[in-house]
Structure formats: structure tokens, C-alpha cells
Protein backbone atom coordinates (compact mmCIF):
# COMPACT_ATOMS: atom_id res chain seq x y z
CA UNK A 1 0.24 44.97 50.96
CA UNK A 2 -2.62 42.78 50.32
CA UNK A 3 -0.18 39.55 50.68
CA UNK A 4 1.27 40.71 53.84
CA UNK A 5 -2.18 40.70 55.50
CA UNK A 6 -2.93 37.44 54.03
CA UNK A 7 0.23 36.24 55.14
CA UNK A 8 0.01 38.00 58.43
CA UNK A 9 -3.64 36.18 59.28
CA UNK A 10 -2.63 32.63 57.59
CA UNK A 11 0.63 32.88 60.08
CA UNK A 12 -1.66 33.40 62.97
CA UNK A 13 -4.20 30.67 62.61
CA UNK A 14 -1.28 28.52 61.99
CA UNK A 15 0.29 29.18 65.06
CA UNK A 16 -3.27 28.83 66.84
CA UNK A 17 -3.46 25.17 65.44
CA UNK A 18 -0.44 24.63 66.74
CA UNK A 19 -0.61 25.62 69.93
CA UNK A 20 -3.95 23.88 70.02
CA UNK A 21 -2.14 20.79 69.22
CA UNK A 22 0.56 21.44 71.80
CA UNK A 23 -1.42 21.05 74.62
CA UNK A 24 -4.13 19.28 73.40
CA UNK A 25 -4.04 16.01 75.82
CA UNK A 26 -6.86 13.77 74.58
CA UNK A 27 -5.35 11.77 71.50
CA UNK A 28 -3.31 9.12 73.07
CA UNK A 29 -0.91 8.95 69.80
CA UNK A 30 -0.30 12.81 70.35
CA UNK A 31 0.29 12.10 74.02
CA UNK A 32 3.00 9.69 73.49
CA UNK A 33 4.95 11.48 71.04
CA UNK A 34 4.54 14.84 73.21
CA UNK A 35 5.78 12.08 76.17
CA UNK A 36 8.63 11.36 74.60
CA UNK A 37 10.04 14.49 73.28
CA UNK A 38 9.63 15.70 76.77
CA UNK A 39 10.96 12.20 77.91
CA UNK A 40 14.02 13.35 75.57
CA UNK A 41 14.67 16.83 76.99
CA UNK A 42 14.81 15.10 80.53
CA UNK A 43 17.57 12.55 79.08
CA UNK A 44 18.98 15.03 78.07
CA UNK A 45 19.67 17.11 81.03
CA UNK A 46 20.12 13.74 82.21
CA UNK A 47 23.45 13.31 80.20
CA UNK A 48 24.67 16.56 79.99
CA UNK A 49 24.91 16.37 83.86
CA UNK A 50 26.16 12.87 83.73
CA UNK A 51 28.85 13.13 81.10
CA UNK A 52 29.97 16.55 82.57
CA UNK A 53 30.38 15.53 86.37
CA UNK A 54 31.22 12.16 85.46
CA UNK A 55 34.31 12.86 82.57
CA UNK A 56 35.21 16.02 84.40
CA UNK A 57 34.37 16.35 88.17
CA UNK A 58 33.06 12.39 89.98
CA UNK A 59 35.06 9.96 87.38
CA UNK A 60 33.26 7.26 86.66
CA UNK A 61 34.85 6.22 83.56
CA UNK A 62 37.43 4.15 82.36
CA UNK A 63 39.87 5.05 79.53
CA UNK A 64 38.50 2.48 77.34
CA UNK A 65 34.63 3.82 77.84
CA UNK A 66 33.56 4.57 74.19
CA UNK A 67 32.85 8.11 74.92
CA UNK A 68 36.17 8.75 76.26
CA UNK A 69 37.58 7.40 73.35
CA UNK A 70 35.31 9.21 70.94
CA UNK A 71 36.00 12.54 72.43
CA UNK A 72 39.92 11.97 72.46
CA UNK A 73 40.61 12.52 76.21
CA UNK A 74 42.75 11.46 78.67
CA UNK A 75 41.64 10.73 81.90
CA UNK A 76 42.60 9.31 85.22
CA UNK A 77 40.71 5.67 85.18
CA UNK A 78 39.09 4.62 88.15
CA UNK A 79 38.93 1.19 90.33
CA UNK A 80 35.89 -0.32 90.43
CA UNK A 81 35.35 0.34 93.88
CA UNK A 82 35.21 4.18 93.97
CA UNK A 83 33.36 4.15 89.65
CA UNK A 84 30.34 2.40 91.71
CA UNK A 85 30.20 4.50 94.58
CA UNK A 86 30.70 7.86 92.18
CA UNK A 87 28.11 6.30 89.94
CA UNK A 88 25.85 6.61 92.21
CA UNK A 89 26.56 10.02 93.27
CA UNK A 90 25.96 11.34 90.10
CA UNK A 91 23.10 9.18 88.60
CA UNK A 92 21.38 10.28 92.08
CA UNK A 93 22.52 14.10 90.83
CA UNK A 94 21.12 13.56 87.29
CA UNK A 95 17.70 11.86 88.70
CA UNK A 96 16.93 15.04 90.44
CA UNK A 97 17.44 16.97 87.75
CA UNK A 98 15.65 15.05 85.18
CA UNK A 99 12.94 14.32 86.86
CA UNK A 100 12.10 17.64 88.06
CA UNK A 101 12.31 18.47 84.10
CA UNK A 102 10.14 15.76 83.23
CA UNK A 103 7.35 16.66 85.96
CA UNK A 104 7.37 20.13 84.37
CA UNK A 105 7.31 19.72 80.96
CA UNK A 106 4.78 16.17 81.84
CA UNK A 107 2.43 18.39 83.88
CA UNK A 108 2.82 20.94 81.16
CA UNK A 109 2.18 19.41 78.03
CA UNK A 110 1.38 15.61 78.05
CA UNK A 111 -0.69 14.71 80.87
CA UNK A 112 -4.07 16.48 82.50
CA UNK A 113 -3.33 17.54 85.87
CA UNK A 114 -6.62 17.66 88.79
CA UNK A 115 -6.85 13.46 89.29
CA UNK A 116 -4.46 13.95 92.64
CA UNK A 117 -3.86 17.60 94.45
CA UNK A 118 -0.58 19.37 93.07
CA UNK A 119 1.11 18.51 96.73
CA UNK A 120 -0.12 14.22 96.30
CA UNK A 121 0.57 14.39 92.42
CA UNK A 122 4.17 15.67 93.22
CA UNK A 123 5.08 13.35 95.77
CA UNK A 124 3.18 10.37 93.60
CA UNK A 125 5.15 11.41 90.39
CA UNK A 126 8.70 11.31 92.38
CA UNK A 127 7.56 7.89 94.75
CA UNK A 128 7.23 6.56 91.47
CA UNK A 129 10.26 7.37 90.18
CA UNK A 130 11.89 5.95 92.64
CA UNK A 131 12.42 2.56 91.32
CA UNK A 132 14.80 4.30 88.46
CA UNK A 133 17.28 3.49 91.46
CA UNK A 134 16.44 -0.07 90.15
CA UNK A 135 17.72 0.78 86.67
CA UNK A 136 20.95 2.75 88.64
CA UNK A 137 21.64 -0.30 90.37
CA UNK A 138 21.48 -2.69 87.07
CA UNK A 139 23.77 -0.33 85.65
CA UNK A 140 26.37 -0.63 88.28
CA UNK A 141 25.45 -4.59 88.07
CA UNK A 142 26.11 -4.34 84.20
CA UNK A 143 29.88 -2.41 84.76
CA UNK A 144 30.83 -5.03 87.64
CA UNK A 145 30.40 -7.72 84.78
CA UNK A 146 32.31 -5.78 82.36
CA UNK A 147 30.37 -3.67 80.48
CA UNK A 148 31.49 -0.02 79.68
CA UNK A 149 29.45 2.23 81.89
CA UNK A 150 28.06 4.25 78.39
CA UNK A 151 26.95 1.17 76.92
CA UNK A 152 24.85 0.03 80.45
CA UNK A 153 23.95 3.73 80.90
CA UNK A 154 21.81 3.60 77.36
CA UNK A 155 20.38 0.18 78.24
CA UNK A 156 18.65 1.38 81.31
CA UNK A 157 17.52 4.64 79.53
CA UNK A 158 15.83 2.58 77.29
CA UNK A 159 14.01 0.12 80.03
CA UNK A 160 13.34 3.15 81.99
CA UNK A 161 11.57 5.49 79.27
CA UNK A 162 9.00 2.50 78.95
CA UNK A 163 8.34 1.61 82.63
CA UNK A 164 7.91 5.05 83.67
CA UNK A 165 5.46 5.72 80.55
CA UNK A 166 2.96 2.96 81.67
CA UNK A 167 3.53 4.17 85.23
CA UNK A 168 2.77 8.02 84.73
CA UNK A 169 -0.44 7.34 82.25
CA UNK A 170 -2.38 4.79 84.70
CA UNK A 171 -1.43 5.82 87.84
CA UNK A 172 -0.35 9.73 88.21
CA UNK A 173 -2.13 11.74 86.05
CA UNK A 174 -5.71 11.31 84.39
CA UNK A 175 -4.37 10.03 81.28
């Protein structure tokens, strides 16, 4: 009985540190790892969407992709010409959809809200994320000069997790 109380309280201020530490915002080492997990659920959804509408719905591969070759599949390659323009369809699909994620869980968990209204810091945090469609358009640059679309699709993600970092801590939120 008597350990099952103690247990019982110890579990609770456990999970009260940790919650305190979830949201705590201040400790800029905290804030980029919180950042970046959130970063992670957005690339996430991110791929999920972008591997399931572009292997099964918007091709965008070609059979010698590395994905398609590591799952087994057969599909129906496309031309160059229609992989851009359904490249774009879905990466445009995907942005949506991971940004909205990352705003949440941003807003939620990494960065203090109140330096902008919630109306100005929504349309700041999306204006800035505009120039992602930089990183889109490098990866259609990369395919065009032969690179599989998986290996340019990874290289952006990369460049774009920094950029958008440094972006969101100076300029959106209160840091």
C-alpha cells in the first residue's frame, strides 16, 4: 500500500516536470530540439502525403527512383514533362499540409506566441513559408539534371529545415 502511494505521488511530480519542460520556451537548446521534433512530425505528414499521392495517385516517379525499387513495385514511369508539372501538384499538396502541422505544433510547443496578433502571426508564418516553393523548384531543377526525385526531395528537406528555423525564431514569433 505504502509503495503504491509513493509510487502514485513520485509518478505525478514526474509527469509535472515534464510537462513543465514541454512547454517551457525559454532555453534556446530546449527550443531547438522541441523545433525539430515538431519540424519532424511536419516532414512527416510531408512524406506520407508525398509518397502516397505521388507512387499511387499524381506519379511522379520513375521506375528506377530508389523508393520504388526498395518497396518492389511496378509502376507506370512518367516523361519528364508531366513528373514536373505533377511534382508540383503534390509538393504544393504536402506544403499545405505540413505547414499547417508545423504552425500548430510551433505555436504550441516551441515558440511564445503575443509578438504579432494570431490573424498577422498566421499570415507572417505562411508568407514566410513561401519561399519553400524555392526548395520545390530546385528539386524539379535537380530531377531535370538527372537526379532521382527521392534523392533531390531529401536534399531540399534538409536546406529547408534550417532556413525556416532562422526564419521562424527572428522574425515570427518572440523567440
Amino acid at each position: 500500500m505504502f509503495k503504491c502511494v509513493y509510487l502514485n505521488i513520485f509518478m505525478k511530480n514526474y509527469l509535472t516536470k515534464i510537462k513543465h519542460q514541454l512547454f517551457r520556451k525559454d532555453s534556446l537548446k530546449l527550443q531547438i530540439l522541441k523545433y525539430f521534433l515538431c519540424g519532424g512530425l511536419a516532414v512527416f505528414v510531408d512524406q506520407i502525403v508525398y509518397y502516397s499521392l505521388g507512387l499511387h495517385l499524381i506519379p511522379i516517379f520513375t521506375s528506377s527512383d530508389p523508393i520504388v525499387e526498395f518497396l518492389g513495385i511496378s509502376i507506370t514511369s512518367v516523361d519528364y514533362e508531366y513528373q514536373s508539372r505533377n511534382l508540383w501538384i503534390v509538393k504544393i499538396i504536402c506544403w499545405i499540409l505540413a505547414n499547417t502541422t508545423v504552425y500548430l505544433m510551433n505555436r504550441a510547443f516551441v515558440f511564445t506566441s503575443g509578438k504579432h496578433n494570431i490573424f498577422k502571426e498566421i499570415i507572417l508564418f505562411y508568407t514566410f513559408s513561401l519561399p519553400q516553393f524555392v526548395f520545390i523548384a530546385l528539386i524539379d531543377i535537380l530531377v531535370k539534371f538527372g537526379w532521382e526525385v527521392t534523392y533531390a526531395n531529401y536534399s531540399m528537406l534538409l536546406l529547408a529545415g534550417f532556413v525556416n528555423f532562422v526564419i521562424r525564431k527572428f522574425i515570427i514569433f518572440k523567440g
